[in-house]
N, C-alpha and C. Protein backbone atom coordinates (compact mmCIF):
# COMPACT_ATOMS: atom_id res chain seq x y z
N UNK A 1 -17.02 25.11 -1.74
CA UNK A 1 -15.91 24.44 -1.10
C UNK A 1 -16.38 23.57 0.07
N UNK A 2 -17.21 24.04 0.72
CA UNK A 2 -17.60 23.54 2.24
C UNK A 2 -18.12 22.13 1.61
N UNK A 3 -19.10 21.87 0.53
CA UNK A 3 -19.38 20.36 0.25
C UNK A 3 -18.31 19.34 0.30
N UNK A 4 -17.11 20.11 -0.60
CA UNK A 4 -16.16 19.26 -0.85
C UNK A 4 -15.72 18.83 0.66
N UNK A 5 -15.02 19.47 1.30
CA UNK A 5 -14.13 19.47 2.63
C UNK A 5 -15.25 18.37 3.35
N UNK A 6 -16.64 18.83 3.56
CA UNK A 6 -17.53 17.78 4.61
C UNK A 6 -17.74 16.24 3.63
N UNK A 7 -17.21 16.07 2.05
CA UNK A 7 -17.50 14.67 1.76
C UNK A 7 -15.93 14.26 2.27
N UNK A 8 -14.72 15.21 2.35
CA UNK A 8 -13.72 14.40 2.81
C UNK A 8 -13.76 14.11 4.32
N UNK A 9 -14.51 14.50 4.51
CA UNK A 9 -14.41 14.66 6.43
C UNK A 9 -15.00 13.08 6.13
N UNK A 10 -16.37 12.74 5.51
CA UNK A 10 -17.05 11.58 5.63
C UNK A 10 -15.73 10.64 5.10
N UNK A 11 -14.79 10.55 4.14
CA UNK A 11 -13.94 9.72 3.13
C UNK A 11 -13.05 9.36 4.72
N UNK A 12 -12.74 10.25 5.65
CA UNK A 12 -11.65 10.14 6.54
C UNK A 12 -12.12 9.37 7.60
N UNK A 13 -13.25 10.06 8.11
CA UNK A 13 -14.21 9.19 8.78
C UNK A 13 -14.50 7.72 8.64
N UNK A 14 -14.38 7.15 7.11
CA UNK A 14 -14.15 6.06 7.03
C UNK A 14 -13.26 5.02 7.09
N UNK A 15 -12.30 6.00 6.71
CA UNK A 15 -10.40 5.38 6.48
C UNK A 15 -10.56 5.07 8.27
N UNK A 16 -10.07 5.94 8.87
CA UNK A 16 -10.23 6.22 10.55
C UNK A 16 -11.66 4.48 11.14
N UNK A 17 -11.95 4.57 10.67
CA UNK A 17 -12.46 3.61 11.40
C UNK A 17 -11.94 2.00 10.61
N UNK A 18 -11.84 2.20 9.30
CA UNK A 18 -11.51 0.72 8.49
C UNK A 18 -10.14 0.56 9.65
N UNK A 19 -8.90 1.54 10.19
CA UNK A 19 -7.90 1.27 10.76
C UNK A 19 -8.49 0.99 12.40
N UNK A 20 -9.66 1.82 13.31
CA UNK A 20 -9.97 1.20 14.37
C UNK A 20 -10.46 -0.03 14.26
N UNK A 21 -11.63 -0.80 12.99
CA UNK A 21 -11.92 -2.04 13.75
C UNK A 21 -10.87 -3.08 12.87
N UNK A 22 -9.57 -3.10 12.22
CA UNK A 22 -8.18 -3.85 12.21
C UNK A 22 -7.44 -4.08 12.82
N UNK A 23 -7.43 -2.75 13.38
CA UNK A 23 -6.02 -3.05 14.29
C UNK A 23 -6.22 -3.95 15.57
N UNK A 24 -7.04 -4.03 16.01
CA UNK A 24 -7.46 -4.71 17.12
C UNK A 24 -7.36 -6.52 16.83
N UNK A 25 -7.97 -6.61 15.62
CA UNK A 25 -7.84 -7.67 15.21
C UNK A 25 -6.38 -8.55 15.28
N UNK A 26 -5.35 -7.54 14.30
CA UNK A 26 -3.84 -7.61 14.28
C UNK A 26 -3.24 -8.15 15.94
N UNK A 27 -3.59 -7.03 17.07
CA UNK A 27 -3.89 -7.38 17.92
C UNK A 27 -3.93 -8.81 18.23
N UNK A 28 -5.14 -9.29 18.26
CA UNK A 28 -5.50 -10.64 18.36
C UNK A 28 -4.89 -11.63 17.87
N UNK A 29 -4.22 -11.23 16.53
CA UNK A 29 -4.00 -12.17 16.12
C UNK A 29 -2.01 -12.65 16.85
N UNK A 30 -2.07 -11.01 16.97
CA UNK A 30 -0.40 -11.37 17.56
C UNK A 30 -0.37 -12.16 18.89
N UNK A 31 -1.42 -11.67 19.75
CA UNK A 31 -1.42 -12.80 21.25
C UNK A 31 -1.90 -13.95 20.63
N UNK A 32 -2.66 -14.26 20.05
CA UNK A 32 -2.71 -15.88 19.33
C UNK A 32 -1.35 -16.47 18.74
N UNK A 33 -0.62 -15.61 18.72
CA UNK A 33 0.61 -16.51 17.78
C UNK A 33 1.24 -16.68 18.61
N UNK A 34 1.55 -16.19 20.16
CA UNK A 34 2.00 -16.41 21.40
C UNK A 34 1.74 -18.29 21.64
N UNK A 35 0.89 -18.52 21.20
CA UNK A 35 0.40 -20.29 21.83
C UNK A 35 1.67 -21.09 20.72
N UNK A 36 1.89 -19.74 19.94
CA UNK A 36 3.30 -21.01 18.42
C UNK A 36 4.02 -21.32 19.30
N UNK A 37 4.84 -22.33 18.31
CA UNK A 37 6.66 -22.08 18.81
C UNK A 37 7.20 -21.85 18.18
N UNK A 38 8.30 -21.20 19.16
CA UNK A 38 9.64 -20.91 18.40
C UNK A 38 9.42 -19.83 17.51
N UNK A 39 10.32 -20.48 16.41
CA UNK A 39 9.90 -19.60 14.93
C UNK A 39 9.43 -19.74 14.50
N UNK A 40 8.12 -20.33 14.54
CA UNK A 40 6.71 -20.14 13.47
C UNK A 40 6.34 -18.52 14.68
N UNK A 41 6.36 -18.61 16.04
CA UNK A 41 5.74 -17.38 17.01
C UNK A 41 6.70 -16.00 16.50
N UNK A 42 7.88 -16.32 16.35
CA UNK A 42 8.32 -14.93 15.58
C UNK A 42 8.49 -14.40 14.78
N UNK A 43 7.83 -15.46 13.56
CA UNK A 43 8.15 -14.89 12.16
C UNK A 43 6.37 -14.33 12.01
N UNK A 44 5.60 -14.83 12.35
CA UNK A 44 4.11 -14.19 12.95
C UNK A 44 3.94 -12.77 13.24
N UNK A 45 4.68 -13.06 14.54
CA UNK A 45 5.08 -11.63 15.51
C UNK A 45 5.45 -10.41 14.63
N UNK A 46 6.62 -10.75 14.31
CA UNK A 46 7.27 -9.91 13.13
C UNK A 46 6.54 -9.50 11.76
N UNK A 47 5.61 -10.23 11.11
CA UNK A 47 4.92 -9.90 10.33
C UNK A 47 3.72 -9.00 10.53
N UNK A 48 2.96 -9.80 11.77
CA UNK A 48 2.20 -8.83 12.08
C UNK A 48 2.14 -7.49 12.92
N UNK A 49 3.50 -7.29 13.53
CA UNK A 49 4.46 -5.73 13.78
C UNK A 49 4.24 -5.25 12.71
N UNK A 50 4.74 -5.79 11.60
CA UNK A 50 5.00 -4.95 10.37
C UNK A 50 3.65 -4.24 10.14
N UNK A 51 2.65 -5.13 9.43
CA UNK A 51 1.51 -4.58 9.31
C UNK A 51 0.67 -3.19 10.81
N UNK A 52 1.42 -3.90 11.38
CA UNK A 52 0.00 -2.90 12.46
C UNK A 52 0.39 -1.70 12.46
N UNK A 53 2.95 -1.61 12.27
CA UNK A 53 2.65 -0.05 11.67
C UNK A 53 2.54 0.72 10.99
N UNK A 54 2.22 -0.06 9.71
CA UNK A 54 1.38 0.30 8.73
C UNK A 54 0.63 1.15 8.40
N UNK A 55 -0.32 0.01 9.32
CA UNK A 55 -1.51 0.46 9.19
C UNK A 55 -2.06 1.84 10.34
N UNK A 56 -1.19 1.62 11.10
CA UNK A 56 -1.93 2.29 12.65
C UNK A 56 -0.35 4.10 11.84
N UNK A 57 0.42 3.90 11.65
CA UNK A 57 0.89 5.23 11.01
C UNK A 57 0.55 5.45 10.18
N UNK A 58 0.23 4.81 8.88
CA UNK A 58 0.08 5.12 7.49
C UNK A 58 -1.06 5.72 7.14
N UNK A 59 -2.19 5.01 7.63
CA UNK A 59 -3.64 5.02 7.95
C UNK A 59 -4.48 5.80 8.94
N UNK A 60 -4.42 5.07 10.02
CA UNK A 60 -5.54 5.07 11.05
C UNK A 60 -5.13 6.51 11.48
N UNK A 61 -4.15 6.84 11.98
CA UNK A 61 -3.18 7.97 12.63
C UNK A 61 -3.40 9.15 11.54
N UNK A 62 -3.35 8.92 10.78
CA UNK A 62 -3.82 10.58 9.74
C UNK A 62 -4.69 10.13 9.26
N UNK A 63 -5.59 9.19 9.65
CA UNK A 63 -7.46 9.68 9.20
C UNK A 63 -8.22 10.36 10.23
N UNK A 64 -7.15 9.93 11.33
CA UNK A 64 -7.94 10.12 12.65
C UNK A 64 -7.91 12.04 12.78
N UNK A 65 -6.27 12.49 12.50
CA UNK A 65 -5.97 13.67 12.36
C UNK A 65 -6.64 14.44 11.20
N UNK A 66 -6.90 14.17 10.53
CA UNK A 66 -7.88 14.48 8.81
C UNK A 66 -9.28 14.55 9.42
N UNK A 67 -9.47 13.83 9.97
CA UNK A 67 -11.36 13.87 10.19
C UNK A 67 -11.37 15.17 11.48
N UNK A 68 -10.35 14.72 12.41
CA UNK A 68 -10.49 16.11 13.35
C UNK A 68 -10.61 17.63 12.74
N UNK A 69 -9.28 17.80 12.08
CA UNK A 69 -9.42 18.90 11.38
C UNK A 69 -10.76 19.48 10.10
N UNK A 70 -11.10 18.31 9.68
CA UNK A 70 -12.11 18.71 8.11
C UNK A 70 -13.55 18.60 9.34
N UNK A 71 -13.74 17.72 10.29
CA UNK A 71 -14.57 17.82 11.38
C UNK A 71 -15.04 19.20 11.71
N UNK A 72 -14.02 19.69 12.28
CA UNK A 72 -13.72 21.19 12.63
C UNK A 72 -14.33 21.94 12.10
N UNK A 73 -13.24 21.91 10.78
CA UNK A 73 -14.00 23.02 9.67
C UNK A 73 -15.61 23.22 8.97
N UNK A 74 -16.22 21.78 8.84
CA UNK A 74 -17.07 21.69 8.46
C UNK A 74 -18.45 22.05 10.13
N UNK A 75 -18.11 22.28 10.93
CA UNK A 75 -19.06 21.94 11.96
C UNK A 75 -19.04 23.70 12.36
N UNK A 76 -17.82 24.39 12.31
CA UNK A 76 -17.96 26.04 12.04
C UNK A 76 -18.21 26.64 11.09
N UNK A 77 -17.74 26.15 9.59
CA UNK A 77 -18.14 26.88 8.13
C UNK A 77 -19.51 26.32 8.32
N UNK A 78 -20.27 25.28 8.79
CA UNK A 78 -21.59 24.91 8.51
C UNK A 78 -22.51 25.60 9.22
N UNK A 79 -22.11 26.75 10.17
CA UNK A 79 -22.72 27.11 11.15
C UNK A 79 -23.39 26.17 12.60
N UNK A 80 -22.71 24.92 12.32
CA UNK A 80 -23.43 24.11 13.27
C UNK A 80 -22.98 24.37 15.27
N UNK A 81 -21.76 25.22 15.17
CA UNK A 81 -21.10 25.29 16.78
C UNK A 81 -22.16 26.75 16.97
N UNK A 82 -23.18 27.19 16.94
CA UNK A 82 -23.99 28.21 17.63
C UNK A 82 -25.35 27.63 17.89
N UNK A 83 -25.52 26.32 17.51
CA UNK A 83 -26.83 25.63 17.49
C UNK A 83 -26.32 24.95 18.64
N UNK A 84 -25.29 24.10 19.04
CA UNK A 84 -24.85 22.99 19.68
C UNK A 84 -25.55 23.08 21.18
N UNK A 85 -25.33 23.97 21.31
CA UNK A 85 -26.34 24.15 22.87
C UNK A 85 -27.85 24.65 22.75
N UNK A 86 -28.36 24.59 21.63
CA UNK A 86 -29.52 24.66 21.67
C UNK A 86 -30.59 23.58 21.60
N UNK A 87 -31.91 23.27 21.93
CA UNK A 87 -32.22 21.95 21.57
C UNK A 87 -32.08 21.45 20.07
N UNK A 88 -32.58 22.30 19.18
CA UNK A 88 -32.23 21.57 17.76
C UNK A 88 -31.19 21.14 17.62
N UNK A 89 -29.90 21.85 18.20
CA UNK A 89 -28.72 21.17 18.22
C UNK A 89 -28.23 20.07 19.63
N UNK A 90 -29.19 20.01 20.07
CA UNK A 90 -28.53 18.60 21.31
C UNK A 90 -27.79 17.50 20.46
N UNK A 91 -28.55 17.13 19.29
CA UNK A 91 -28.49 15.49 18.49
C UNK A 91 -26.46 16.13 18.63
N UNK A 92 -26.32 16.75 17.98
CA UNK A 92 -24.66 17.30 17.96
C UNK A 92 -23.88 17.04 18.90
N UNK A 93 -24.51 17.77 20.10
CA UNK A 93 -23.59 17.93 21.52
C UNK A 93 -23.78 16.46 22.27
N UNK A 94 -24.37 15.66 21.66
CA UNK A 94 -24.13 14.58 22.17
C UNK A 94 -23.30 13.41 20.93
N UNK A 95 -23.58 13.94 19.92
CA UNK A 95 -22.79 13.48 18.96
C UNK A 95 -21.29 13.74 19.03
N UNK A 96 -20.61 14.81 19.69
CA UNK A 96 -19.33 15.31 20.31
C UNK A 96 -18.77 14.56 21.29
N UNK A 97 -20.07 14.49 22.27
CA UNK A 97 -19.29 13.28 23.17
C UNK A 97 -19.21 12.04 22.99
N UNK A 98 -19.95 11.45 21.67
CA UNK A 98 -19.39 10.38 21.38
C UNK A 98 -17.68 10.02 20.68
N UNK A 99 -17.60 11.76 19.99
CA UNK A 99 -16.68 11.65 18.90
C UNK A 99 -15.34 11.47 20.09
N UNK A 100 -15.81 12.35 21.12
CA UNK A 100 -14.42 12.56 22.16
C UNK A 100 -14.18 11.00 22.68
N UNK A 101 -15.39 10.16 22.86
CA UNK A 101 -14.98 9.21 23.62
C UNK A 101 -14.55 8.05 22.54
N UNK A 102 -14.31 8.55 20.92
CA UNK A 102 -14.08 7.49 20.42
C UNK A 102 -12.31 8.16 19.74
N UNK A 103 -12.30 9.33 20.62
CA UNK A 103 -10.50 10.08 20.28
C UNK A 103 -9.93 8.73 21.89
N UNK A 104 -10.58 8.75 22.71
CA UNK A 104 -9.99 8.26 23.91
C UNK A 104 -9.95 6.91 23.61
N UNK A 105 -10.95 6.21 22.65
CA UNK A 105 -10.93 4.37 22.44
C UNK A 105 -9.45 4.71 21.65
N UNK A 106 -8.77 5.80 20.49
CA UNK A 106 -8.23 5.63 19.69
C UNK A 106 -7.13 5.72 20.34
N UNK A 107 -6.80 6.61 21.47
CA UNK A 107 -6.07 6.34 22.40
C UNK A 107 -5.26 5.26 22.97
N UNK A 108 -6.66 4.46 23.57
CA UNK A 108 -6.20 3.30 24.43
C UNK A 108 -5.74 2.42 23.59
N UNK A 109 -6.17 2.40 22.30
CA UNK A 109 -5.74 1.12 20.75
C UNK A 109 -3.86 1.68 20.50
N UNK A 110 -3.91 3.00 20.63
CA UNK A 110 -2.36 3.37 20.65
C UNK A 110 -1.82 3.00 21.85
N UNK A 111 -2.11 3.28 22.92
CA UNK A 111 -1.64 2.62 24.26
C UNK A 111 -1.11 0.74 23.92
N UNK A 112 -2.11 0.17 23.74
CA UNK A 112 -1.91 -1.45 23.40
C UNK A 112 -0.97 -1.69 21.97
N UNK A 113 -0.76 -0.89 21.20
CA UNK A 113 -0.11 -1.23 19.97
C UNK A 113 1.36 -0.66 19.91
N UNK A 114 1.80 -0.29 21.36
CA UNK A 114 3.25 0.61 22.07
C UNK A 114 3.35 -0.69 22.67
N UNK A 115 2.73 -1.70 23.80
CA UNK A 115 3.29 -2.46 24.40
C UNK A 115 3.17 -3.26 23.68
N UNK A 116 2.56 -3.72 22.31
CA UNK A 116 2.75 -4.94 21.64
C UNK A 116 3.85 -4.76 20.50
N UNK A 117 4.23 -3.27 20.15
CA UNK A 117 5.62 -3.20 19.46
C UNK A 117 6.76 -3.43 20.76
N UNK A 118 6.50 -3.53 22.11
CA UNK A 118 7.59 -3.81 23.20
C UNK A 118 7.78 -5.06 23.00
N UNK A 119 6.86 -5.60 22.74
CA UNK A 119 6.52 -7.25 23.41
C UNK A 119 6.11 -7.28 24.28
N UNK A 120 5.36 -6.57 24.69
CA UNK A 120 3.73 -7.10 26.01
C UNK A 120 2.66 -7.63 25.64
N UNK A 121 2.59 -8.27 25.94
CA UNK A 121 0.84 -8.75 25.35
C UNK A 121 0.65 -8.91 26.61
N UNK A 122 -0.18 -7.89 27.35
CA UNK A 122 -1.18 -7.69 28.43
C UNK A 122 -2.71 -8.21 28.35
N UNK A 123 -3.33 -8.60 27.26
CA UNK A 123 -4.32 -8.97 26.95
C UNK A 123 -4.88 -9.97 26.59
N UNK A 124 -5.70 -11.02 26.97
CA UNK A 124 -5.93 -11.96 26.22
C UNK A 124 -7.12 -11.73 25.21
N UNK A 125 -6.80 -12.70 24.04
CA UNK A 125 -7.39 -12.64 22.85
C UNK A 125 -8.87 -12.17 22.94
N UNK A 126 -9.77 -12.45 23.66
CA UNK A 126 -11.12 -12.48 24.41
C UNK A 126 -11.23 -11.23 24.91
N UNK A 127 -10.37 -10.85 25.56
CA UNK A 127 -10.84 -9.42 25.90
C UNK A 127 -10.08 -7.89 24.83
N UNK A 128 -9.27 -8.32 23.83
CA UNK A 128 -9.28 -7.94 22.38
C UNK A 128 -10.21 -8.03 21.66
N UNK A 129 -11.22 -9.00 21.83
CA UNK A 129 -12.32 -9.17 21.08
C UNK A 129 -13.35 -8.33 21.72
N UNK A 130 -13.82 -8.30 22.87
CA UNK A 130 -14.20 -7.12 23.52
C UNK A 130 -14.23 -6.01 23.37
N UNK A 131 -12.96 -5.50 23.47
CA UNK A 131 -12.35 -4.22 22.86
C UNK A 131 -12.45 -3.86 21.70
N UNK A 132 -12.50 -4.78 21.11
CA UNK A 132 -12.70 -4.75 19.75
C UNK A 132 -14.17 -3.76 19.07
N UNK A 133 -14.87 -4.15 19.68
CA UNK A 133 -16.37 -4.05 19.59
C UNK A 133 -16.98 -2.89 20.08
N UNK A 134 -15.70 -1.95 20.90
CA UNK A 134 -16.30 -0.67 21.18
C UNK A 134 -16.19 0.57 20.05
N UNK A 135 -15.52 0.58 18.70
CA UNK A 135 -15.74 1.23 18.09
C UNK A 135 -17.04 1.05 17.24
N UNK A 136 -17.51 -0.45 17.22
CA UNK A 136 -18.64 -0.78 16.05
C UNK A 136 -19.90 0.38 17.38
N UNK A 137 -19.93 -0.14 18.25
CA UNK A 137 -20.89 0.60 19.26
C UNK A 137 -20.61 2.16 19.00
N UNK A 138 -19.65 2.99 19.48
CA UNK A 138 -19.57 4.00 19.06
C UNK A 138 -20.14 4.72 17.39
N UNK A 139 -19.74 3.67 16.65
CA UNK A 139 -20.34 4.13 15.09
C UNK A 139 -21.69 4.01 15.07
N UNK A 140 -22.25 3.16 15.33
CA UNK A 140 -23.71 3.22 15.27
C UNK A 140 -24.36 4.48 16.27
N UNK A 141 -23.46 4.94 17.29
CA UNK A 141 -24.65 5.56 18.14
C UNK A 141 -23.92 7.47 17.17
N UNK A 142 -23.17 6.83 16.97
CA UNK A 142 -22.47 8.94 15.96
C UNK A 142 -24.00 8.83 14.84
N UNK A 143 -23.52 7.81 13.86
CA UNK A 143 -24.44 7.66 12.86
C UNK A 143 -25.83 7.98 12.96
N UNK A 144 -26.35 6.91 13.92
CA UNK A 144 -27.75 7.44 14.17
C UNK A 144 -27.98 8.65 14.46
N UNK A 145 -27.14 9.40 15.79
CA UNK A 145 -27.46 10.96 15.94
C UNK A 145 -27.46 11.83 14.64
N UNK A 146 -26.40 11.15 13.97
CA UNK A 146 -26.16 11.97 12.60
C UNK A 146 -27.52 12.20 11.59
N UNK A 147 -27.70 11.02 11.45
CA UNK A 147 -28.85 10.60 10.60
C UNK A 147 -30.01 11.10 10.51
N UNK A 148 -30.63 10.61 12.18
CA UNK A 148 -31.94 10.89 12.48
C UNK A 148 -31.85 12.35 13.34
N UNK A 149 -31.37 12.86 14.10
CA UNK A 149 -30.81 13.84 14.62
C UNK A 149 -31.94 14.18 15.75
N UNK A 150 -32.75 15.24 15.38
CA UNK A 150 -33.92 15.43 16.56
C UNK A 150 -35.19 14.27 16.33
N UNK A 151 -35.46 13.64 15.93
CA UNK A 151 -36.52 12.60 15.86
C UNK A 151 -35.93 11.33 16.78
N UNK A 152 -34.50 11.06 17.44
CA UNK A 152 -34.19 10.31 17.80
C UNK A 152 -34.77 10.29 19.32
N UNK A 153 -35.28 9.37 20.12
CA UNK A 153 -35.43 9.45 21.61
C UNK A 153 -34.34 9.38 21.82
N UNK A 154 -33.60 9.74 23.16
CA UNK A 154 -32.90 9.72 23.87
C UNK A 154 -32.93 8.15 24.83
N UNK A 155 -34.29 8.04 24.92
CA UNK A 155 -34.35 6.98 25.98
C UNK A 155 -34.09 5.69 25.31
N UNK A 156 -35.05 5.92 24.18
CA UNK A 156 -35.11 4.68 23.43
C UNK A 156 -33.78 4.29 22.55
N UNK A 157 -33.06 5.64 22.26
CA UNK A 157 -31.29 5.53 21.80
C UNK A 157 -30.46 4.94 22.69
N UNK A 158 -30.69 5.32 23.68
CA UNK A 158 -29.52 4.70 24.66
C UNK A 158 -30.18 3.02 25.05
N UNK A 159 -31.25 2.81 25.15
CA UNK A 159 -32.01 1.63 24.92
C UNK A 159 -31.48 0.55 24.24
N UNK A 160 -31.67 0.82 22.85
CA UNK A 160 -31.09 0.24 21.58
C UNK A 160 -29.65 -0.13 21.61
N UNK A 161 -28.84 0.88 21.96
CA UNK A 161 -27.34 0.72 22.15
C UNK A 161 -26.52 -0.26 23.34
N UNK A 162 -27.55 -0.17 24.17
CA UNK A 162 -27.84 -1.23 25.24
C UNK A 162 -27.74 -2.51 24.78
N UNK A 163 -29.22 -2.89 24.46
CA UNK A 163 -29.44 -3.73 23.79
C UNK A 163 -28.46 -4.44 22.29
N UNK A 164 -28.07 -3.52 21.31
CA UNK A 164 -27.06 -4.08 20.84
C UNK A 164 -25.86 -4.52 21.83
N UNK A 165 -25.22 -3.67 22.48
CA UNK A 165 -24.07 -4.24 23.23
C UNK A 165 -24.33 -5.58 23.79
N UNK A 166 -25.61 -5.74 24.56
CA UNK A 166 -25.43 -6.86 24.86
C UNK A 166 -25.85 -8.69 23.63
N UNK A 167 -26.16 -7.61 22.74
CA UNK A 167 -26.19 -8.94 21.59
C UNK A 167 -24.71 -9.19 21.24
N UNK A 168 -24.04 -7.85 21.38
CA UNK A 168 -22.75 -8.23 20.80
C UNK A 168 -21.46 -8.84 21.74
N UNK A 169 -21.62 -8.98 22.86
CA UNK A 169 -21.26 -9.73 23.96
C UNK A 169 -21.54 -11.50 23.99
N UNK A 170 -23.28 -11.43 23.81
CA UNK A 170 -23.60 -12.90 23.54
C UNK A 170 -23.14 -13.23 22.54
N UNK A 171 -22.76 -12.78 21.40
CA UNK A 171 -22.26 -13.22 20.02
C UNK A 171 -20.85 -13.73 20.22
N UNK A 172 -20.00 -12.96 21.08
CA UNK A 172 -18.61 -13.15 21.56
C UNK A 172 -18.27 -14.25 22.01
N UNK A 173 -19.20 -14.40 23.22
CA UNK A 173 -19.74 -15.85 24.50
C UNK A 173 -19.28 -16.50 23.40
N UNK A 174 -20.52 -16.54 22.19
CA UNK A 174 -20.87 -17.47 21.76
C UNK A 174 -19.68 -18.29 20.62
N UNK A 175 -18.82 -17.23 20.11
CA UNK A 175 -17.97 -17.90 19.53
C UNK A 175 -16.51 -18.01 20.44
N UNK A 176 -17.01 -17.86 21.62
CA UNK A 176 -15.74 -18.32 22.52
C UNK A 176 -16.22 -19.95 22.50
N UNK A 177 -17.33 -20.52 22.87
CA UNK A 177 -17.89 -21.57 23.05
C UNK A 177 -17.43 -22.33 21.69
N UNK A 178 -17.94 -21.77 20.69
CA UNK A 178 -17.24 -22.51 19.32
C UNK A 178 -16.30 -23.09 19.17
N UNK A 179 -14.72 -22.18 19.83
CA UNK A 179 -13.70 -22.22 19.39
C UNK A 179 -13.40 -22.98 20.36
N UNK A 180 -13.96 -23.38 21.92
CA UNK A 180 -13.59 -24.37 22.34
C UNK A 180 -13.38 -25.43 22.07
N UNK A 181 -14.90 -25.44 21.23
CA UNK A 181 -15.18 -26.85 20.94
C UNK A 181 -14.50 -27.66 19.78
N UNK A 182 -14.27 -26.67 18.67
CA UNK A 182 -13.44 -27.03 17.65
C UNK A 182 -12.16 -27.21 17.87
N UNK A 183 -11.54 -26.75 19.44
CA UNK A 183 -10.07 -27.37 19.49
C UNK A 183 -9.77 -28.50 20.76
């Protein structure tokens, strides 16, 4: 049984994130339709309401609850919560605090998708795009712990993650610069 339950934990794990790096997008795209008028801006608005609760109830919201629970199960039926404080198990206990700090990104994405079913758009598009980019960071640094587990440096992990973030910042710059120029 335990195989089955830990390939759905991975199946949820995926759903759960296909809905973190969308919705943000949706996001974006709803403060962009802010520059319309009129009724081209609310028939937009309205469409893309529709979709985000969709996606963010239908989806994201019980993958997120699915991976916690099959998470769970699989990390006690696997025997892995008596290792967690041990060194073989560090790669874990730091793999936890990524998972917690990516329950709190899923958070703040519910926080922003309450004031954009109000009609707030507190955000501009640019710093949605930003935001955007903290779950891809979070996945790579779960994964790798996952992956490589004790062979990983610490120094050179947090290094790397560094270093991506800031490629993925210049990449941002860089198609802010684009989109200037093309309008």
């Amino acid at each position: 049984m335990y195989p089955y339950l830990k390939a759905l934990h991975i199946i949820f794990v995926v759903t759960w994130f296909a809905g973190l790096f969308y919705i943000p997008r949706l996001f974006i795209y709803s403060t962009e339709a802010g520059e319309k008028t009129g009724q081209e801006q609310k028939v937009l608005r309205e469409q893309l309401a529709l979709m985000m609760k969709r996606l963010w109830y239908g989806i994201t919201w019980p993958s997120a609850i699915l991976t916690l629970i099959l998470g769970t199960y699989t990390m006690f039926d696997g025997g892995w919560n008596r290792v967690v404080f041990d060194p073989a198990g560090q790669w874990l206990l730091f793999k936890l605090i990524f998972v917690v700090l990516l329950y709190l990104y899923h958070l703040s994405l519910h926080m922003i998708f309450l004031q954009e079913m109000r009609g707030e758009f507190r955000y501009s598009s640019q710093q949605l795009r930003i935001w955007n980019e903290v779950a891809t960071v979070l996945l790579i640094a779960i994964v790798m712990l996952v992956t490589v587990k004790q062979s990983l440096s610490f120094v050179w992990g947090i290094a790397g993650l560094v270093v991506f973030i800031f490629l993925l910042l210049g990449a941002i710059a860089i198609y802010k610069r684009a989109r200037r120029r093309s309008k």
